[in-house]
Protein backbone atom coordinates (compact mmCIF):
# COMPACT_ATOMS: atom_id res chain seq x y z
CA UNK A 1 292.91 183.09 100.40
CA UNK A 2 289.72 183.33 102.21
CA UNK A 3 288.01 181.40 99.15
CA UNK A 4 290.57 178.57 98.04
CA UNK A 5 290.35 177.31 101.92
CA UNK A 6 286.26 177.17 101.19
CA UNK A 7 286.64 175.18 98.38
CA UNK A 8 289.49 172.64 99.74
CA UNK A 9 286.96 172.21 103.06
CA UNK A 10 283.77 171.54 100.71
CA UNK A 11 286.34 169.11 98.97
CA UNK A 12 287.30 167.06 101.66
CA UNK A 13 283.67 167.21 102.97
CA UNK A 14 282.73 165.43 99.94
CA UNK A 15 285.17 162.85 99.65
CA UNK A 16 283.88 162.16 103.38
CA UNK A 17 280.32 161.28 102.01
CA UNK A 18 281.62 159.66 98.71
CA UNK A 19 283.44 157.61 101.37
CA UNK A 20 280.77 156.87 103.45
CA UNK A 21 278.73 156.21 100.47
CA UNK A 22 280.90 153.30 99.17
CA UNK A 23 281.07 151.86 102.94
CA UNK A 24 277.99 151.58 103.41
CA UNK A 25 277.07 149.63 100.04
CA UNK A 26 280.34 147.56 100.26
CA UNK A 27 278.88 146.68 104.16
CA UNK A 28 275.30 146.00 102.50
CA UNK A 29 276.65 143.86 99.67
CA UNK A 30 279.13 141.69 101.90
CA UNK A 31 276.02 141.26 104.34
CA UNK A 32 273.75 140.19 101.56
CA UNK A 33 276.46 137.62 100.18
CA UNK A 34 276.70 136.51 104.00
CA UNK A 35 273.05 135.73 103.64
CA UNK A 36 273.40 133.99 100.50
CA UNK A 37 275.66 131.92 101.88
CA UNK A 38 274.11 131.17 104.84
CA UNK A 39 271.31 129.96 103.70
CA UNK A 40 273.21 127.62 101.38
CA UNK A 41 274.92 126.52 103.68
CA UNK A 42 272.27 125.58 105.84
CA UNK A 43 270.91 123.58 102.98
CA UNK A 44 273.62 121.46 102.41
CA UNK A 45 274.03 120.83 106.11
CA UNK A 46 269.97 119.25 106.00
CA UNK A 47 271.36 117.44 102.55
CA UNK A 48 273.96 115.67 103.76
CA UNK A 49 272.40 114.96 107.49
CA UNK A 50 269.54 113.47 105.62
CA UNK A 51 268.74 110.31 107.56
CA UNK A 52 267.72 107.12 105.02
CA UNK A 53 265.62 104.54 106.01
C-alpha cells in the first residue's frame, strides 16, 4: 500500500512540472507574438501618419 501511494505522489508531481512546463512556453510564445505585433503595429501607425509635403 505503502508503495502504490509513492508512485501516484511522484505521478501527480510530474504532471505538476509537465504543467508548468507547457505554461511557461505557452506564456513565452504569446509574449513573443505580442512583440511581433507590436512592433508592426507601430509601423503601420508611422505609415499611415506619414506627413506629405
Amino acid at each position: 500500500m505503502q508503495r502504490r501511494r509513492r508512485r501516484q505522489r511522484g505521478q501527480v508531481v510530474l504532471e505538476y512540472v509537465i504543467m508548468l512546463v507547457l505554461l511557461t512556453f505557452f506564456s513565452l510564445s504569446l509574449l513573443a507574438l505580442i512583440g511581433a505585433f507590436s512592433n508592426q503595429g507601430s509601423r503601420m501607425i508611422e505609415l499611415v501618419s506619414a506627413d506629405f509635403p
